[in-house]
Protein backbone atom coordinates (compact mmCIF):
# COMPACT_ATOMS: atom_id res chain seq x y z
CA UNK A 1 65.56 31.27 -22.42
CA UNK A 2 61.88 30.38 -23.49
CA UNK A 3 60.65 30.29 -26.66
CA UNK A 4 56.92 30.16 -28.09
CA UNK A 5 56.89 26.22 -29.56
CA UNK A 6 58.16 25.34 -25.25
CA UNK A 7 55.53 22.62 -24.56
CA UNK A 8 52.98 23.67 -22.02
CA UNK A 9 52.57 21.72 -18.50
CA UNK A 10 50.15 21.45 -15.38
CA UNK A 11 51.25 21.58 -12.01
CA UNK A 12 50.90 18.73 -10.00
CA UNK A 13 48.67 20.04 -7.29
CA UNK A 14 46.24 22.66 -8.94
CA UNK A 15 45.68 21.37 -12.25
CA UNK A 16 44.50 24.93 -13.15
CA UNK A 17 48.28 26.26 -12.97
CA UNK A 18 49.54 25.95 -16.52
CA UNK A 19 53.07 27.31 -17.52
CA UNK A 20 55.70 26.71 -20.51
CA UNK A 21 57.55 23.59 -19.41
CA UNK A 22 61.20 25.68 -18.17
CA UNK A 23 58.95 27.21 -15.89
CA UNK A 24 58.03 24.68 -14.22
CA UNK A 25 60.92 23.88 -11.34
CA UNK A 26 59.81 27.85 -10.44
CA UNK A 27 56.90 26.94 -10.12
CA UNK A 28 56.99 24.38 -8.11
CA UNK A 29 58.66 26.47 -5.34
CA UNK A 30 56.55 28.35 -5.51
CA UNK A 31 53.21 27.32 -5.58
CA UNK A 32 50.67 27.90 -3.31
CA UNK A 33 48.91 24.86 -3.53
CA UNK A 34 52.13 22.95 -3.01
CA UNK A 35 52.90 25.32 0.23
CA UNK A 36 49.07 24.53 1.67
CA UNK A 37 49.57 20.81 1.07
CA UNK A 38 52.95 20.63 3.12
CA UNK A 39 51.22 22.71 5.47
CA UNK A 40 48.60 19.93 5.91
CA UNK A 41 51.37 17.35 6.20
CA UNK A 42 49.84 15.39 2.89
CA UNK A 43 52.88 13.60 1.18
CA UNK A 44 54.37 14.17 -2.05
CA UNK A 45 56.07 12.39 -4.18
CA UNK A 46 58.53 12.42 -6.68
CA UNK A 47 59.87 10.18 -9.26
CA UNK A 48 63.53 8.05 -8.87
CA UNK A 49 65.02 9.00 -12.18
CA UNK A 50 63.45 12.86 -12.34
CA UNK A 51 62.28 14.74 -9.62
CA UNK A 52 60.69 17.18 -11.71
CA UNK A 53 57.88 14.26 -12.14
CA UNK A 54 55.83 15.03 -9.38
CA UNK A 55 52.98 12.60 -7.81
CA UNK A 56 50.44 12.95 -5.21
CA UNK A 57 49.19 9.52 -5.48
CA UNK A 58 51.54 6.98 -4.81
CA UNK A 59 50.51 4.18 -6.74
CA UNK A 60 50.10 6.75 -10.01
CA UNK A 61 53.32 7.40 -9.08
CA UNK A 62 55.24 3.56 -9.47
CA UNK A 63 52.88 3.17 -12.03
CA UNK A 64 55.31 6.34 -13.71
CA UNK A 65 58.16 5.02 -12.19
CA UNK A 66 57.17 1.47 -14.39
CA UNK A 67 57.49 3.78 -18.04
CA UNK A 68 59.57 6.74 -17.12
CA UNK A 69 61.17 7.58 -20.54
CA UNK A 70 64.09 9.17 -17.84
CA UNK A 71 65.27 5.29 -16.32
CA UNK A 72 68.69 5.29 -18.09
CA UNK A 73 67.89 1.80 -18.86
CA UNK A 74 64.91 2.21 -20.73
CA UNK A 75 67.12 4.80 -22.31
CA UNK A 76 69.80 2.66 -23.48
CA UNK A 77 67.73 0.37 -24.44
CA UNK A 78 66.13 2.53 -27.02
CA UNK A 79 69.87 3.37 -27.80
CA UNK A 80 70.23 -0.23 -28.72
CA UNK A 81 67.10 -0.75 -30.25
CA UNK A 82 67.32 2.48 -33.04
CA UNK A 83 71.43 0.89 -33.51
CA UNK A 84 69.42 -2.63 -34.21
CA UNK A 85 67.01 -0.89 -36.46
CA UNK A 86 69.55 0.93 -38.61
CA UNK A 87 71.79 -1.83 -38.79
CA UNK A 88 68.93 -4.12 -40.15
CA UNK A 89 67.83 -1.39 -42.32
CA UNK A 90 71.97 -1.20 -43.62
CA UNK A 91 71.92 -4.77 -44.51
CA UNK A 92 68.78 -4.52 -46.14
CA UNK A 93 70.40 -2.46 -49.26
């Protein structure tokens, strides 16, 4: 179910297309602009840890892939780093 605060996104092939962020995966099957470029046999592609992060330049796209707050190890390794941070912040007191 939506709600009004949903954060708002643009599709990755016509910037113009902006919809509340569950929206989006319709959207992206969609979308015209997505149909005319697989029409036109230009490539897509899509991120390794979400495929909801869409790219139609490649090297924007491992650039992404480099900082994607979805890598489960980037993920536990924020895990481990707010544990650190509160167990530093215990032993302070």
């Amino acid at each position: 179910m939506r709600s009004h605060d949903d954060l708002y996104v643009h599709c990755p092939f016509n910037y113009a297309h902006v919809m509340p962020h569950p929206r989006l995966q319709w959207h992206l099957a969609k979308c015209p602009a997505k149909a005319t470029r697989e029409k036109n046999g230009l490539p897509t592609y899509r991120c390794f840890f979400n495929s909801l992060h869409i790219y139609i330049d490649k090297e924007k796209l491992k650039e992404h892939e480099s900082n994607c707050s979805d890598d489960p190890s980037r993920a536990k390794k924020r895990e481990l780093d707010q544990i650190t941070h509160v167990e530093t912040t215990d032993a302070a007191q």
